[in-house]
PDB file of N, CA and C in Angstrom:
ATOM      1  N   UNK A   1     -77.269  26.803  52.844  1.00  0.00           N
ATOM      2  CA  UNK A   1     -76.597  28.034  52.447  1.00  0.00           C
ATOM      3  C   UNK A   1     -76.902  29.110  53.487  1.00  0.00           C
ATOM      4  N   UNK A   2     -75.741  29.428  53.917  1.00  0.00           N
ATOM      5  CA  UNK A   2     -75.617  30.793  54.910  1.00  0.00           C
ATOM      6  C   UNK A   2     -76.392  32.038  54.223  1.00  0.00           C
ATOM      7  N   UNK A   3     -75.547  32.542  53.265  1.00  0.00           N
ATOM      8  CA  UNK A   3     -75.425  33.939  52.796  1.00  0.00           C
ATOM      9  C   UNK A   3     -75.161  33.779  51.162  1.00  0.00           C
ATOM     10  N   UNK A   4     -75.882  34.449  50.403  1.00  0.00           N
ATOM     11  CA  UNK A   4     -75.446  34.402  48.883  1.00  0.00           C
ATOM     12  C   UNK A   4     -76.617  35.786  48.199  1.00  0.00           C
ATOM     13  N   UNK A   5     -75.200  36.649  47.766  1.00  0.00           N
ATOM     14  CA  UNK A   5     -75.151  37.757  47.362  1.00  0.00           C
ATOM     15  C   UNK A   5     -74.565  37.781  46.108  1.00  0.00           C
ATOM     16  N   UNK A   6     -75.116  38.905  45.145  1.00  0.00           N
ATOM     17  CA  UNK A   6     -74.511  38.843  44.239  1.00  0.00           C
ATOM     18  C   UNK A   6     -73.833  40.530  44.218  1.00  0.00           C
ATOM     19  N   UNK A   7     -72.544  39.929  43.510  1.00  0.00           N
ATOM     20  CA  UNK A   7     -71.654  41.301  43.199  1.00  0.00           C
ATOM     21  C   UNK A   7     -72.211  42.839  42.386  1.00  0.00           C
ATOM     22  N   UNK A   8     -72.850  43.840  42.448  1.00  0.00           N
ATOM     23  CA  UNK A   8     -73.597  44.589  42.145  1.00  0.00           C
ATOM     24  C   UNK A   8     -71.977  45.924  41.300  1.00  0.00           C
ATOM     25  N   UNK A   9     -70.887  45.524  41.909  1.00  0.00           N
ATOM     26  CA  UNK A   9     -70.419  47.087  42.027  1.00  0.00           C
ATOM     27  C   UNK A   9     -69.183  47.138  42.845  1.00  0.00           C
ATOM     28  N   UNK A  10     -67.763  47.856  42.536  1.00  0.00           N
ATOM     29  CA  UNK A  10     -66.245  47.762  42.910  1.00  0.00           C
ATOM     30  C   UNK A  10     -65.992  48.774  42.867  1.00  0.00           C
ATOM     31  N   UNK A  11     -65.993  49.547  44.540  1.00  0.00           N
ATOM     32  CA  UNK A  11     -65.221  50.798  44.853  1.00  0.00           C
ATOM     33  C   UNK A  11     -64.194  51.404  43.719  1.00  0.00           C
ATOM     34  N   UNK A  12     -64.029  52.430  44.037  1.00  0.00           N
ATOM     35  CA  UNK A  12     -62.252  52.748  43.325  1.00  0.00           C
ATOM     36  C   UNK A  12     -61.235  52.261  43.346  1.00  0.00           C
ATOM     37  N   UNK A  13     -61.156  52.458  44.742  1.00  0.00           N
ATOM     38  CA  UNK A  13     -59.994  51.759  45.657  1.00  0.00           C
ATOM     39  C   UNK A  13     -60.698  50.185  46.135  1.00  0.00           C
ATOM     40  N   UNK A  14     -61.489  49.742  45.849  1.00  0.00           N
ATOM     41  CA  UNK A  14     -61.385  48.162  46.482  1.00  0.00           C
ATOM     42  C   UNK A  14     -60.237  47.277  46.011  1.00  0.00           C
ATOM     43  N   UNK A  15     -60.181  47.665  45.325  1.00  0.00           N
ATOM     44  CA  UNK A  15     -59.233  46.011  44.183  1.00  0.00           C
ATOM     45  C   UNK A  15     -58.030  46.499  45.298  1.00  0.00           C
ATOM     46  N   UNK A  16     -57.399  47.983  45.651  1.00  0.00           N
ATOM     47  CA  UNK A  16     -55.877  48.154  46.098  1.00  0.00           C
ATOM     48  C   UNK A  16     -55.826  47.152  46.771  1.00  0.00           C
ATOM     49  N   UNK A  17     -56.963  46.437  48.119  1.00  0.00           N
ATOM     50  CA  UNK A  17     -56.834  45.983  49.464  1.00  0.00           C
ATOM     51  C   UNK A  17     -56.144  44.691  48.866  1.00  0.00           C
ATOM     52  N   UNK A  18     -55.629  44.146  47.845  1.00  0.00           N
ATOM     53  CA  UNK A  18     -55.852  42.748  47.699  1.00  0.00           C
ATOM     54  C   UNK A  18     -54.440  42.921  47.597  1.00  0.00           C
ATOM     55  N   UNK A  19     -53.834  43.617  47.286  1.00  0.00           N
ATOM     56  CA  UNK A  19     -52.086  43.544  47.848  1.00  0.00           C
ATOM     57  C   UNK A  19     -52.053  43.372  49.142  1.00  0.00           C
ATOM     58  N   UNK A  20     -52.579  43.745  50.337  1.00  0.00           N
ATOM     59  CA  UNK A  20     -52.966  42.980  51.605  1.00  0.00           C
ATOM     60  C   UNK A  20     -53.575  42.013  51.907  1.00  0.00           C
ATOM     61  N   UNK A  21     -53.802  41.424  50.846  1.00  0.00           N
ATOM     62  CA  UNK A  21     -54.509  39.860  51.391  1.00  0.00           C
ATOM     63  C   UNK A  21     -56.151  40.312  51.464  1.00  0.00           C
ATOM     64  N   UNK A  22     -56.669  41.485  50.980  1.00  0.00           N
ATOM     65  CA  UNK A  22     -57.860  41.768  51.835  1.00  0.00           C
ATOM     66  C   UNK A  22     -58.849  42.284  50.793  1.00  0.00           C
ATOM     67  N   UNK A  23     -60.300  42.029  51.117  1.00  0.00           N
ATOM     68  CA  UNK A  23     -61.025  42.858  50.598  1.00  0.00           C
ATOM     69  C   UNK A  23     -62.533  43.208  51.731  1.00  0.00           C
ATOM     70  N   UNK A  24     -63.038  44.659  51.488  1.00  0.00           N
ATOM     71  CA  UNK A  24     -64.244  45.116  52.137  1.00  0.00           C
ATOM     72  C   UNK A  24     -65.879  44.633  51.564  1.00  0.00           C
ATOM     73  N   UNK A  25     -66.350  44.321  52.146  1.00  0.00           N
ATOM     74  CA  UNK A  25     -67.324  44.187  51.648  1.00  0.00           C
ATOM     75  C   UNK A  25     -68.622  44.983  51.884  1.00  0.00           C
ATOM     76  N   UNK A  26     -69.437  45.333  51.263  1.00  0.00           N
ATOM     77  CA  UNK A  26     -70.615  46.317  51.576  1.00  0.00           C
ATOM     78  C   UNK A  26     -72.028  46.088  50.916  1.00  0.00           C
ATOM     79  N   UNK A  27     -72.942  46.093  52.005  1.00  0.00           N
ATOM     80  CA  UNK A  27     -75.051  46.114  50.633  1.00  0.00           C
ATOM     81  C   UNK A  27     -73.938  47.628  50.193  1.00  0.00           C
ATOM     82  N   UNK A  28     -75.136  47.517  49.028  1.00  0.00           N
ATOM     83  CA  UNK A  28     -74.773  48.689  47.801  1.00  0.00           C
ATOM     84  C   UNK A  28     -75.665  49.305  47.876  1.00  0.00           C
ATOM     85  N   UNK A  29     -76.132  50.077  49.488  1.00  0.00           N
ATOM     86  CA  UNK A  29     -76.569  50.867  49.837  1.00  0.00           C
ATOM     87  C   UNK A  29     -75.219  51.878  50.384  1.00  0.00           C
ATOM     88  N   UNK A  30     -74.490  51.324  50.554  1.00  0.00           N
ATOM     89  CA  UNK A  30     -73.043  52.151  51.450  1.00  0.00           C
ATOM     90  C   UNK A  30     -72.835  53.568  51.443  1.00  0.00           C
ATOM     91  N   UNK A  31     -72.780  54.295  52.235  1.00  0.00           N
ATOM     92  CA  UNK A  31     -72.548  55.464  51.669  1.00  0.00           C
ATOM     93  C   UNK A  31     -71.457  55.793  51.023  1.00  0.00           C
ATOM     94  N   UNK A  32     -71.181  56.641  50.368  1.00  0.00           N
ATOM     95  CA  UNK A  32     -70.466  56.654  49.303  1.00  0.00           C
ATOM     96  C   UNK A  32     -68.792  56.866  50.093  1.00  0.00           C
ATOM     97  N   UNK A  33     -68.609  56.877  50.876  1.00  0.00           N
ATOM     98  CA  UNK A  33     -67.268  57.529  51.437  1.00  0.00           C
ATOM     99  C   UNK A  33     -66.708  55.385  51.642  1.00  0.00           C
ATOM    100  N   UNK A  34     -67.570  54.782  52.019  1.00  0.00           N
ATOM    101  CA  UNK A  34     -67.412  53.472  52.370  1.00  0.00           C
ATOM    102  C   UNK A  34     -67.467  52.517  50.591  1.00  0.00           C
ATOM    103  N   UNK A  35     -68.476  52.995  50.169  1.00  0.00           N
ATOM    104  CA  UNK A  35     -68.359  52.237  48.818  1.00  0.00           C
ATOM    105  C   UNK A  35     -67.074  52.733  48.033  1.00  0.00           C
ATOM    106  N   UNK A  36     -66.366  53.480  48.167  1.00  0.00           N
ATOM    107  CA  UNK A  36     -65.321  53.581  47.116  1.00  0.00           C
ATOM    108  C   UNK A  36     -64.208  52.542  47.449  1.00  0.00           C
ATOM    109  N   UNK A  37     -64.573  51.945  48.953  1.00  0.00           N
ATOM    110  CA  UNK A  37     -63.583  51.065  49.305  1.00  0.00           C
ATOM    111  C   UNK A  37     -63.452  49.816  49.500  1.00  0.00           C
ATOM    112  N   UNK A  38     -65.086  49.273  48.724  1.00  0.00           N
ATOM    113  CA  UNK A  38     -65.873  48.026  49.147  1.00  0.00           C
ATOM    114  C   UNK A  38     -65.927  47.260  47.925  1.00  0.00           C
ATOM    115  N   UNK A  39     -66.480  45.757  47.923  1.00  0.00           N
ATOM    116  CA  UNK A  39     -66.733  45.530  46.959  1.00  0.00           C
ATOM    117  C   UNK A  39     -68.580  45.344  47.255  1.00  0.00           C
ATOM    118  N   UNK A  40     -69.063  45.906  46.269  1.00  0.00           N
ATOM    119  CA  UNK A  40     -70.683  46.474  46.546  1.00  0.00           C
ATOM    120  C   UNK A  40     -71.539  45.166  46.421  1.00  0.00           C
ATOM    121  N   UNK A  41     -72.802  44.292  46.862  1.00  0.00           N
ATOM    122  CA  UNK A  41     -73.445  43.523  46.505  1.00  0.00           C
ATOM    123  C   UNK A  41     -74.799  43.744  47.255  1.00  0.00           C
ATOM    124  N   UNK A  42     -75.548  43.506  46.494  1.00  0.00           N
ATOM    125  CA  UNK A  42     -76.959  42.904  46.649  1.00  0.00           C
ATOM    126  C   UNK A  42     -77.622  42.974  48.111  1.00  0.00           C
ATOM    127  N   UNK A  43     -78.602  43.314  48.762  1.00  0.00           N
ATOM    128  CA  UNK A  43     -78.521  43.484  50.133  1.00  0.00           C
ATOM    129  C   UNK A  43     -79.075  41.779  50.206  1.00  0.00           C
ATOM    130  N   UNK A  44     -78.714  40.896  51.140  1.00  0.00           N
ATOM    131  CA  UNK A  44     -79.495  39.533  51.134  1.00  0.00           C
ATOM    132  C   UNK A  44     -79.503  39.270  52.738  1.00  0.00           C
ATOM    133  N   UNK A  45     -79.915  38.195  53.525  1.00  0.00           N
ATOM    134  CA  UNK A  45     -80.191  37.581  54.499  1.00  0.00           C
ATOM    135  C   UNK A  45     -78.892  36.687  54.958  1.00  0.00           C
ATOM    136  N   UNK A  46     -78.537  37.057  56.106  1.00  0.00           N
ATOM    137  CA  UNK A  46     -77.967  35.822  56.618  1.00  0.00           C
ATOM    138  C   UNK A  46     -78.369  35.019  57.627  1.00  0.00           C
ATOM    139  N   UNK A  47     -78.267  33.797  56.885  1.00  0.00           N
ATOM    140  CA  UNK A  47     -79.357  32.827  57.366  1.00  0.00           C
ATOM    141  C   UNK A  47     -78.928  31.705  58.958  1.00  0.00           C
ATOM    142  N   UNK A  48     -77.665  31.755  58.966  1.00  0.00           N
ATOM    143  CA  UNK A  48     -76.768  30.891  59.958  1.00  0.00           C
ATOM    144  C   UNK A  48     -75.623  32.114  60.429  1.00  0.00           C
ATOM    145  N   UNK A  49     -75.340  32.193  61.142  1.00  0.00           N
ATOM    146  CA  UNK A  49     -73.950  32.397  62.141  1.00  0.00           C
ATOM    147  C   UNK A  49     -73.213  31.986  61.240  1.00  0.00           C
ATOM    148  N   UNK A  50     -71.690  32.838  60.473  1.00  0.00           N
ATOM    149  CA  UNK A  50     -70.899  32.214  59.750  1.00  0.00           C
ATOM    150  C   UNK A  50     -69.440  31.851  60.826  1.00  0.00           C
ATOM    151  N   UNK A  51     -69.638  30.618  60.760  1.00  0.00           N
ATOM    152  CA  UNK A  51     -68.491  29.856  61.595  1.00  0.00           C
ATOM    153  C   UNK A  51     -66.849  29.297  61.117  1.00  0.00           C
ATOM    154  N   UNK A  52     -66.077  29.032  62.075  1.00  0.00           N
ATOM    155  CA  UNK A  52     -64.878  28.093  61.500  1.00  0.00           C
ATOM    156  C   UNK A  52     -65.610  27.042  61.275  1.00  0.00           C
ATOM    157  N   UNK A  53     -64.479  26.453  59.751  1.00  0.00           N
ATOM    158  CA  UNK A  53     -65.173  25.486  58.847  1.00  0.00           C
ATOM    159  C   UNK A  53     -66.030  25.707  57.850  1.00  0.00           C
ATOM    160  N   UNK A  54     -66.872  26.915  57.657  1.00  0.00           N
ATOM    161  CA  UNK A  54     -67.819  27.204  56.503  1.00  0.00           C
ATOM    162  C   UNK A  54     -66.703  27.212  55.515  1.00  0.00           C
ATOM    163  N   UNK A  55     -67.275  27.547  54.368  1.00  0.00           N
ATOM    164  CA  UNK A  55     -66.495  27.750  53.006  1.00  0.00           C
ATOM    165  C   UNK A  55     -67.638  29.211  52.286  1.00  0.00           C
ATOM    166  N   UNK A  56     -66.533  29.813  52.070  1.00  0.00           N
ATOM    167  CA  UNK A  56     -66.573  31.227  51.414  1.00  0.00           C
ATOM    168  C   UNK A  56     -66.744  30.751  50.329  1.00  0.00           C
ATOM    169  N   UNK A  57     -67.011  30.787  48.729  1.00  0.00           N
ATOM    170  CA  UNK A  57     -66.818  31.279  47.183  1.00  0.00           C
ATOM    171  C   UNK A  57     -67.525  32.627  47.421  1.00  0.00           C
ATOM    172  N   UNK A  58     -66.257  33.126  46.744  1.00  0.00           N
ATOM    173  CA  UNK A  58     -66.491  34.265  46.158  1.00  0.00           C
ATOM    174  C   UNK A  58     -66.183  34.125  44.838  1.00  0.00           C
ATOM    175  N   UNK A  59     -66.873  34.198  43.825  1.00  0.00           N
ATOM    176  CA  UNK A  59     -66.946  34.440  42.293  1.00  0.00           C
ATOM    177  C   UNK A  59     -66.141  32.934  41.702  1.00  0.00           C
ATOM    178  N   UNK A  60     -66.814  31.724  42.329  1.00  0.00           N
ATOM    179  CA  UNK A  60     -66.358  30.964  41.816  1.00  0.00           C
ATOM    180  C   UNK A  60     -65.091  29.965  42.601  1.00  0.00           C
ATOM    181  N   UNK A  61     -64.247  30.978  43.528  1.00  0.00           N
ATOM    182  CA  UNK A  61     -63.247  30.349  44.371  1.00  0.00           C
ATOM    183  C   UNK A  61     -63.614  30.112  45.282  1.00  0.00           C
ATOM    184  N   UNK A  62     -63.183  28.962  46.024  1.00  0.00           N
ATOM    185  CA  UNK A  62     -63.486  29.012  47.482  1.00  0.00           C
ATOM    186  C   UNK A  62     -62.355  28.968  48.478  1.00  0.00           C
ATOM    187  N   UNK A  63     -62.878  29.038  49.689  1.00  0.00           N
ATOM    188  CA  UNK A  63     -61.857  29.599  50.529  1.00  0.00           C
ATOM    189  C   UNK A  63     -62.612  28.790  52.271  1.00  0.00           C
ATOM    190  N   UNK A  64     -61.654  28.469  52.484  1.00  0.00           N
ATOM    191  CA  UNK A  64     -62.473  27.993  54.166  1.00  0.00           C
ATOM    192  C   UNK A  64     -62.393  29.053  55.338  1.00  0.00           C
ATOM    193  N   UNK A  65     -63.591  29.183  56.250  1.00  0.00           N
ATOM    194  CA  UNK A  65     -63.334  30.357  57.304  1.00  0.00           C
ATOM    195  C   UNK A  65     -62.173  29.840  58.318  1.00  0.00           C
ATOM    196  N   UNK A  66     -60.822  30.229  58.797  1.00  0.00           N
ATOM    197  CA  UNK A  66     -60.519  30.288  59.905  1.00  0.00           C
ATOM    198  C   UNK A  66     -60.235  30.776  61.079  1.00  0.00           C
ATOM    199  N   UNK A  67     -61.119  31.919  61.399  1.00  0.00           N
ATOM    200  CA  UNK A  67     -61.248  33.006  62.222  1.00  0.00           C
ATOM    201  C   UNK A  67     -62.726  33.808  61.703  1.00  0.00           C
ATOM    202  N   UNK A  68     -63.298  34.272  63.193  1.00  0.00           N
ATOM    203  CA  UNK A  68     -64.318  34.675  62.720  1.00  0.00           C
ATOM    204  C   UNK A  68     -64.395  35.838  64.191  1.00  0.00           C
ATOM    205  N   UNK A  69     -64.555  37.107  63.596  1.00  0.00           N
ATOM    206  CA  UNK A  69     -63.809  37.836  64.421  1.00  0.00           C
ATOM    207  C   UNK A  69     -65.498  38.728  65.091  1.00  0.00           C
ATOM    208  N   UNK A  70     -65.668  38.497  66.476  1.00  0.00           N
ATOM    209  CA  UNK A  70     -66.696  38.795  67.120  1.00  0.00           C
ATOM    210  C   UNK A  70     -67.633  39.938  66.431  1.00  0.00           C
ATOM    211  N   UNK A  71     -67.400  40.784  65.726  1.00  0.00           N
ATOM    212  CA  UNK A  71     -68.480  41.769  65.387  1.00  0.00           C
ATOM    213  C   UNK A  71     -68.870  41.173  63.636  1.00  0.00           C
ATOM    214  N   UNK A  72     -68.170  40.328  63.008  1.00  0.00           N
ATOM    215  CA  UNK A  72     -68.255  39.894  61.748  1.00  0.00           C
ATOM    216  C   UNK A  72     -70.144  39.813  61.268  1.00  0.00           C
ATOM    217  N   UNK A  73     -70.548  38.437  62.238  1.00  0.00           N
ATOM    218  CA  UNK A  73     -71.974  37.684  62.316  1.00  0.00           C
ATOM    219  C   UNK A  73     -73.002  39.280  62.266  1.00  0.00           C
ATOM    220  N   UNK A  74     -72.620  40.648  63.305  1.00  0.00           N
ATOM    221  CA  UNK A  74     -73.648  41.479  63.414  1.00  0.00           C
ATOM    222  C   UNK A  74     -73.985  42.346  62.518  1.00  0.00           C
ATOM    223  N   UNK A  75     -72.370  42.579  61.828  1.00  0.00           N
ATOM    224  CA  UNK A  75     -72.089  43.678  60.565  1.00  0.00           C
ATOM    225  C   UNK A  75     -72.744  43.099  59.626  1.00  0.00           C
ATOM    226  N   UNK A  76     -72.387  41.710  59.145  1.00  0.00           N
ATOM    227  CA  UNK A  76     -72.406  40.803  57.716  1.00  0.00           C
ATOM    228  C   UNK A  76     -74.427  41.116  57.940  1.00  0.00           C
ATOM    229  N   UNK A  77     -75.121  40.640  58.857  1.00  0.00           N
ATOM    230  CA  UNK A  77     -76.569  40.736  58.926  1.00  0.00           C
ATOM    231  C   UNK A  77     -77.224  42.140  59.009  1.00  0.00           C
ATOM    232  N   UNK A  78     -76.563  43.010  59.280  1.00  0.00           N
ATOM    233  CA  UNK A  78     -76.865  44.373  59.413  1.00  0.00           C
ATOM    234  C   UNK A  78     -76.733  45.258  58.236  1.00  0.00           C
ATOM    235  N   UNK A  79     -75.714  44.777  57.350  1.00  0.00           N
ATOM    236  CA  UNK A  79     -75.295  45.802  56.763  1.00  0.00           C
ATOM    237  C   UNK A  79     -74.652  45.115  55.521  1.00  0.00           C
ATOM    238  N   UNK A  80     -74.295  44.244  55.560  1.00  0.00           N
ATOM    239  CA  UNK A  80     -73.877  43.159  54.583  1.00  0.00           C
ATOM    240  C   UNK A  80     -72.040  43.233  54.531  1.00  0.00           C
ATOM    241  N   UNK A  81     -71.725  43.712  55.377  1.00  0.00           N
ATOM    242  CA  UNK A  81     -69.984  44.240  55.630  1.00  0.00           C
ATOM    243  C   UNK A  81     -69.724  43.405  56.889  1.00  0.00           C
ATOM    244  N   UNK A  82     -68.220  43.441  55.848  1.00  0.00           N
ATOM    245  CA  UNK A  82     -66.447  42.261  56.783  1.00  0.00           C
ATOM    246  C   UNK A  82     -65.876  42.600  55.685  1.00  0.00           C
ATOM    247  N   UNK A  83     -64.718  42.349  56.941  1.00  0.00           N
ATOM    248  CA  UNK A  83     -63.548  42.578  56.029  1.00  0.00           C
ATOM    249  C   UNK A  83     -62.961  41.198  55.651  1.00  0.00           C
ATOM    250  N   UNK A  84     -62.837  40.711  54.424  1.00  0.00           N
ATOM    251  CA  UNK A  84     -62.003  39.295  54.189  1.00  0.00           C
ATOM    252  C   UNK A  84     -60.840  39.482  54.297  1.00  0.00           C
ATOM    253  N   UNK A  85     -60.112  38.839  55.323  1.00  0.00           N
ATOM    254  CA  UNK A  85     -58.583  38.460  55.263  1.00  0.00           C
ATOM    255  C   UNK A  85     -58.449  37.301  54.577  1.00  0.00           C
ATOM    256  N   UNK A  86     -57.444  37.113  53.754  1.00  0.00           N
ATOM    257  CA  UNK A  86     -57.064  35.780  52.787  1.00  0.00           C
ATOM    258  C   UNK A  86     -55.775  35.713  53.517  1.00  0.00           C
ATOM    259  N   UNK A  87     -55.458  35.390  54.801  1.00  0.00           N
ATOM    260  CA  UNK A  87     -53.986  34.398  55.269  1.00  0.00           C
ATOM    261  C   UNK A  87     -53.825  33.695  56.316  1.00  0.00           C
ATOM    262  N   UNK A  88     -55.401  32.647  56.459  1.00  0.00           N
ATOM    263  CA  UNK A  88     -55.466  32.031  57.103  1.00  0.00           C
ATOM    264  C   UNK A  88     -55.170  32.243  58.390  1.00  0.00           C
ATOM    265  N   UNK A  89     -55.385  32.999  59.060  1.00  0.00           N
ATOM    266  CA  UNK A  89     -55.324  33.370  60.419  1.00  0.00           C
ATOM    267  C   UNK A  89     -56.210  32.284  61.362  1.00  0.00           C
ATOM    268  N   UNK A  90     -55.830  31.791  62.380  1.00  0.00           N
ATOM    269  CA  UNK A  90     -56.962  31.295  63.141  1.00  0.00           C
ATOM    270  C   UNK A  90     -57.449  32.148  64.124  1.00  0.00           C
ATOM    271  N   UNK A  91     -57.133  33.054  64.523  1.00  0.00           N
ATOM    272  CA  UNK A  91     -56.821  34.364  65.562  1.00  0.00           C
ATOM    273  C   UNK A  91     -57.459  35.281  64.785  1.00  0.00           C
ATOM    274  N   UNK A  92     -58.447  36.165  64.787  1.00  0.00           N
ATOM    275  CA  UNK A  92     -58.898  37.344  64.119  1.00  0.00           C
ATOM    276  C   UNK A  92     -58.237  38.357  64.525  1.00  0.00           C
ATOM    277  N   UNK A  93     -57.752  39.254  63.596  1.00  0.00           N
ATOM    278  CA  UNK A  93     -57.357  40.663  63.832  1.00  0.00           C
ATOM    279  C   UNK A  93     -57.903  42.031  64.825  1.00  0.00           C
ATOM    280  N   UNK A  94     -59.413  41.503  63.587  1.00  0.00           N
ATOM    281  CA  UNK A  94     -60.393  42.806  64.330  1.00  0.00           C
ATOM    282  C   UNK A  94     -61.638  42.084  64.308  1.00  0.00           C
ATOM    283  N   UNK A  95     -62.787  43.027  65.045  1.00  0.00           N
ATOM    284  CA  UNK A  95     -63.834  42.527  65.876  1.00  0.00           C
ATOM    285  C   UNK A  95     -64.763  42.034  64.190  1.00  0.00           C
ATOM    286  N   UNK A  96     -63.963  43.283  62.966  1.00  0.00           N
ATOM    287  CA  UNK A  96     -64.755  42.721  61.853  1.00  0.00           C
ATOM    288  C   UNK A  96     -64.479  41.956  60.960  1.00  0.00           C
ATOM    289  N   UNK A  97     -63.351  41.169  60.958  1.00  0.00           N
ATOM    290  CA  UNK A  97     -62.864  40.387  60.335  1.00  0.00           C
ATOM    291  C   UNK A  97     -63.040  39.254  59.704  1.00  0.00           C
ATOM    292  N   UNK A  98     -63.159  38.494  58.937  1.00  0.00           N
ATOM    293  CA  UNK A  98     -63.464  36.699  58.520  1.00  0.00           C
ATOM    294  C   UNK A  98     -62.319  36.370  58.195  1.00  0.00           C
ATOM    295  N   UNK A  99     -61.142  35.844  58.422  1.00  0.00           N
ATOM    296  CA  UNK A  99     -60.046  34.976  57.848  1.00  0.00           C
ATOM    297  C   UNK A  99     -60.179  34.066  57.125  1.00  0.00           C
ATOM    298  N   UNK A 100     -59.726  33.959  55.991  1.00  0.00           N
ATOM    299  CA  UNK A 100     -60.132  32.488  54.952  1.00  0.00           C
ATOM    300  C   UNK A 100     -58.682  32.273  54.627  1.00  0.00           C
ATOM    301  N   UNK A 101     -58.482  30.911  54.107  1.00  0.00           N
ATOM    302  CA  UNK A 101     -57.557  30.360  53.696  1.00  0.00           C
ATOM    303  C   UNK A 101     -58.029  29.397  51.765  1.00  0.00           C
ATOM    304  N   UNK A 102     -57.132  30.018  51.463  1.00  0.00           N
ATOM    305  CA  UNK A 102     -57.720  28.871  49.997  1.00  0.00           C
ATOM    306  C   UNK A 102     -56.148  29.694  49.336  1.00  0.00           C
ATOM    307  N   UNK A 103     -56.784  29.157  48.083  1.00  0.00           N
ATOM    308  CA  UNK A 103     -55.449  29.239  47.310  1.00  0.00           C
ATOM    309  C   UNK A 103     -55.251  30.506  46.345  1.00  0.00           C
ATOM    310  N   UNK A 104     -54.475  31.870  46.862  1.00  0.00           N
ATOM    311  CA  UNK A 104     -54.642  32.922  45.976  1.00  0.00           C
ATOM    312  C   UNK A 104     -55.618  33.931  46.294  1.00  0.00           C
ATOM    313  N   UNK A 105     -55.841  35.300  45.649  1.00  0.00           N
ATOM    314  CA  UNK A 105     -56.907  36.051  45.783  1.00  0.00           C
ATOM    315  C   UNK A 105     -58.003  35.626  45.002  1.00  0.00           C
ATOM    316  N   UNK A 106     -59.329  36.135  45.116  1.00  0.00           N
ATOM    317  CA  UNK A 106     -59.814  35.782  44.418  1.00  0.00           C
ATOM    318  C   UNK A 106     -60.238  37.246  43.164  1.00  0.00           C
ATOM    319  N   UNK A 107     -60.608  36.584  41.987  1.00  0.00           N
ATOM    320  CA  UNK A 107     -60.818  37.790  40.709  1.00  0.00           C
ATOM    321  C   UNK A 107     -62.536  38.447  41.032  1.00  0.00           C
ATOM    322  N   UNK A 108     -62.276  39.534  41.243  1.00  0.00           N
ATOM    323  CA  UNK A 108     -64.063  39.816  41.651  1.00  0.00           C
ATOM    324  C   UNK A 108     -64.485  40.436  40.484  1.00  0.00           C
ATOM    325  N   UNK A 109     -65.450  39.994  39.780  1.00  0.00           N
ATOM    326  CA  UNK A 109     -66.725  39.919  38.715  1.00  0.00           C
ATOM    327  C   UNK A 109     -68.068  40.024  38.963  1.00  0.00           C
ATOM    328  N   UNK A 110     -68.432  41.516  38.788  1.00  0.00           N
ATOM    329  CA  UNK A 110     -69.698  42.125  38.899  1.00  0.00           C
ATOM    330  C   UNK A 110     -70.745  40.536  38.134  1.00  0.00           C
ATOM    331  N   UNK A 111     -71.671  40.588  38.869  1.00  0.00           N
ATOM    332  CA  UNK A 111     -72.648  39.755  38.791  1.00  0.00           C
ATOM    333  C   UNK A 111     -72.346  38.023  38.883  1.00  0.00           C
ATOM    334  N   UNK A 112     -71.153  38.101  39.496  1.00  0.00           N
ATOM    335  CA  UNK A 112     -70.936  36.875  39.969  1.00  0.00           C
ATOM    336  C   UNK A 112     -71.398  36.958  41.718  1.00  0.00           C
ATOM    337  N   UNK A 113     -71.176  35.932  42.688  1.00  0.00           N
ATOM    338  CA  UNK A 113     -71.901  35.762  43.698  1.00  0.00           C
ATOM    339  C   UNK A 113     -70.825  35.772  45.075  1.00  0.00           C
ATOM    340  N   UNK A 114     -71.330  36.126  46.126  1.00  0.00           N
ATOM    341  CA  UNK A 114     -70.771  35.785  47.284  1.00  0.00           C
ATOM    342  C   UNK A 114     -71.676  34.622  48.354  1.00  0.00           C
ATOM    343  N   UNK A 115     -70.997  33.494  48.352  1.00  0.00           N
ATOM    344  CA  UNK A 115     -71.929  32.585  49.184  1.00  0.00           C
ATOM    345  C   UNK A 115     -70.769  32.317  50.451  1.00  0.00           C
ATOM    346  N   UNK A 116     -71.941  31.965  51.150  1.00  0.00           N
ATOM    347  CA  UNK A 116     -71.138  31.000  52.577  1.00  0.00           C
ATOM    348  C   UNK A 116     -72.400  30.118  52.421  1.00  0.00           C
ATOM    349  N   UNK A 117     -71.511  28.604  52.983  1.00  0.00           N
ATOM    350  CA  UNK A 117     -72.159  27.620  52.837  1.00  0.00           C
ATOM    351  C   UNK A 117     -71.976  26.689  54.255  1.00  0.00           C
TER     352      UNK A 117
END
């Protein structure tokens, strides 16, 4: 296991991003201008480089990485933030990006978990 966090806490505005395919992620230390737009969790360790081929669950779904966008690995260990794209991109957008592919958004549920595996 890479990374496994648990869901602490859901911006205002987080849920909007998911009409874009997308959600923020943030430790739930964030300052508050960033947490209204995040989904908040647990500060934890990342233990591996998250690569193409890992598998995301988030709250139960999973999702495979296909893009992993150069600043992702420094943010995700620093700070516990990326941005999830859900449309399979193999090409990253931005330097903070993770692209996953699986089926659908996923439903985010405070005290459920975020793993990479």
């Amino acid at each position: 296991m890479k990374y496994n966090v648990k869901i602490t806490g859901v911006g205002d505005i987080a849920l909007d991003f998911l009409t874009e395919n997308m959600l923020i992620i943030f430790n739930d230390n964030a300052p508050a201008e960033l947490a209204e737009l995040s989904v908040l969790h647990e500060i934890g360790d990342l233990a591996e480089d998250v690569q193409v081929g890992d598998l995301v669950d988030i709250c139960g779904k999973e999702y495979m990485v296909t893009a992993v966008g150069d600043e992702v690995n420094h943010t995700l260990a620093k700070m516990g933030h990326c941005s999830l794209k859900f449309d399979g991109s193999d090409t990253p957008q931005l330097p903070g990006t993770l692209h996953l592919q699986g089926e659908g958004n996923p439903e985010i549920i405070i005290g459920k978990h975020i793993t990479i595996i």
